[in-house]
Protein backbone atom coordinates (compact mmCIF):
# COMPACT_ATOMS: atom_id res chain seq x y z
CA UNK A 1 131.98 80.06 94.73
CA UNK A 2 132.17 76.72 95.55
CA UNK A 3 129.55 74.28 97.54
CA UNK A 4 130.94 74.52 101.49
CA UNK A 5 131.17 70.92 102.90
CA UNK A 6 129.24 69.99 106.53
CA UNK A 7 132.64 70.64 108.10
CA UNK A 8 133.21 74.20 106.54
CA UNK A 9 129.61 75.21 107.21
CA UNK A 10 129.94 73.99 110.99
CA UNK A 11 133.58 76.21 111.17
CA UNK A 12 132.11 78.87 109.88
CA UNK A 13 128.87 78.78 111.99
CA UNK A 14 131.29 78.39 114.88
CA UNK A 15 133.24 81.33 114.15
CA UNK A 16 130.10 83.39 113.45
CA UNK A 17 129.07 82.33 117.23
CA UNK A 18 132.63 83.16 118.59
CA UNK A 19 132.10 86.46 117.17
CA UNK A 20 128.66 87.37 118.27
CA UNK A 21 129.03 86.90 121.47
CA UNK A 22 132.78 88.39 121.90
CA UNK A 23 131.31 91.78 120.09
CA UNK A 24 127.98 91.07 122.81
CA UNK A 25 130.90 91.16 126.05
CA UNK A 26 132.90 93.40 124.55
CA UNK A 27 129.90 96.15 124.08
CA UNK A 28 128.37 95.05 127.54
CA UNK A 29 131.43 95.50 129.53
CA UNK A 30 132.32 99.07 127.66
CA UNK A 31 128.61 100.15 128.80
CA UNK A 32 129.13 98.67 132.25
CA UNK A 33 132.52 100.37 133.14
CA UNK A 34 131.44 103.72 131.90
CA UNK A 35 128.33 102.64 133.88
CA UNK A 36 130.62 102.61 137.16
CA UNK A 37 132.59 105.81 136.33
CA UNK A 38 129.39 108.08 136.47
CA UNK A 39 130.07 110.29 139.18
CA UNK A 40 126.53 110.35 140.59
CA UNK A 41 124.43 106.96 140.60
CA UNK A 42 121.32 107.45 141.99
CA UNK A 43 120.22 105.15 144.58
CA UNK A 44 118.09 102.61 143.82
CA UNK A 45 114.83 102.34 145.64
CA UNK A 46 113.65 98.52 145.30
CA UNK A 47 110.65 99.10 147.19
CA UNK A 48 108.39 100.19 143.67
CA UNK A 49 109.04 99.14 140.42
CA UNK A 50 110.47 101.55 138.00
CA UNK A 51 110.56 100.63 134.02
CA UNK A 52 113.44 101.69 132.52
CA UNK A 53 113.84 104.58 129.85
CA UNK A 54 111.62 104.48 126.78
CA UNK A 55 114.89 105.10 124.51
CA UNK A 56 116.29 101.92 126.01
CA UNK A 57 113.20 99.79 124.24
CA UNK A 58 113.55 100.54 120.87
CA UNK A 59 116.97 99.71 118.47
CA UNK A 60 116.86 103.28 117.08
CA UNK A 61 116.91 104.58 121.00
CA UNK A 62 119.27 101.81 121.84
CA UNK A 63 121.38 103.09 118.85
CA UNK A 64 121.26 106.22 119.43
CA UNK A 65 122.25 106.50 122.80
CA UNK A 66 125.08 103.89 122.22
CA UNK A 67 126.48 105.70 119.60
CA UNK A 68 126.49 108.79 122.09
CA UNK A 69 128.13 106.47 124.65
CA UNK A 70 125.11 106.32 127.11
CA UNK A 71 126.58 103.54 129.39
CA UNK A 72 122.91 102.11 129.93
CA UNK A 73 122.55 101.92 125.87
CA UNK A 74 125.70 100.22 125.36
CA UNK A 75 124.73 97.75 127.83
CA UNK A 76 121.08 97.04 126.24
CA UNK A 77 123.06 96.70 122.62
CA UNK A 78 125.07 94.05 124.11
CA UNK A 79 122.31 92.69 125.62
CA UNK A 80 120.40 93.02 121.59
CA UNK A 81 123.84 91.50 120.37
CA UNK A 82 123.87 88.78 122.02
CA UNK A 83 120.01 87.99 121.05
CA UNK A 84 120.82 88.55 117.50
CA UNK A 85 123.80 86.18 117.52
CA UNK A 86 121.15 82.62 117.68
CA UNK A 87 119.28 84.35 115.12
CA UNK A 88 121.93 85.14 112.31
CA UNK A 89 123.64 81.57 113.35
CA UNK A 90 120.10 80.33 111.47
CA UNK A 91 120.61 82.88 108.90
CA UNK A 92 123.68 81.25 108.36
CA UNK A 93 122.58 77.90 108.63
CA UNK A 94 119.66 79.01 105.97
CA UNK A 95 122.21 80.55 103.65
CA UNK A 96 124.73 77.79 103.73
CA UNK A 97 122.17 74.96 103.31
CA UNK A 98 120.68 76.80 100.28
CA UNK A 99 124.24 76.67 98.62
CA UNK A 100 124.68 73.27 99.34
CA UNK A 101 120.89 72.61 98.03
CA UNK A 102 120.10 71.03 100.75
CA UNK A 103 116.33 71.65 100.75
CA UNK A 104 115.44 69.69 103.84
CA UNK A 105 117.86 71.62 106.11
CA UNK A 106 116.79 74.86 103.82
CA UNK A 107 113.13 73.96 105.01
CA UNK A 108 113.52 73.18 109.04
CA UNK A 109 116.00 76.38 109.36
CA UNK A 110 113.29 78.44 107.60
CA UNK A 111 110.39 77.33 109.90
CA UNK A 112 112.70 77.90 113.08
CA UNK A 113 113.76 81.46 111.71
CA UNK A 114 110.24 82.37 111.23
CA UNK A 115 109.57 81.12 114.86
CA UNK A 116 111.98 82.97 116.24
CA UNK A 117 111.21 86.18 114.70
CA UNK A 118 107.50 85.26 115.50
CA UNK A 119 108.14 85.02 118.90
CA UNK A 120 110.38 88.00 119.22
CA UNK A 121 107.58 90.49 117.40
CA UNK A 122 105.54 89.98 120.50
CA UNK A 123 103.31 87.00 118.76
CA UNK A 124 101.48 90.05 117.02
């Protein structure tokens, strides 16, 4: 494999983007029409707060319930989707600077991918 160029890398980021967030509307809409065909939507009462189901706050319960076609889990894996997309753009960025041996770039992607999946762990 050859070393990508700055202008291959940035294409290729860019596409990676396009795609992430196409599959994120795609999977979001899906969940939100089969949302709006259920028969029998109960009405919301905004008066008290209600949290949502515990299956929608984990990826195995978002999985499985999206692979079911639960139109509230195929809504929160678009919602995941479209979360992940930033994060595997620095992926990316980390894997393409690597083969270009860049170690500067390699360096500042790896400190913001570590902050990101710092800060999405809850900060521990």
């Amino acid at each position: 494999m050859s070393v990508p160029t700055d202008h291959e890398l940035e294409l290729s980021v860019a596409g990676m983007l396009r795609f992430g967030v196409t599959a994120a509307a795609i999977v979001s809409a899906v969940g939100g029409f089969l949302y709006l065909r259920q028969p029998h939507l109960p009405v919301s009462h905004y008066k008290t707060f209600h949290a949502g189901s515990l299956d929608l706050r984990t990826i195995s319960g978002i999985w499985h319930g999206a692979v079911h076609l639960d139109p509230r889990s195929l809504i929160q894996l678009g919602l995941v989707l479209l979360i992940a997309t930033p994060i595997a753009r620095v992926v990316f960025c980390v894997v393409g600077f690597a083969r270009q041996r860049d170690r500067l770039y390699v360096a500042v992607s790896s400190i913001v991918l570590l902050v990101l999946l710092y800060s999405l762990s809850g900060g521990f």
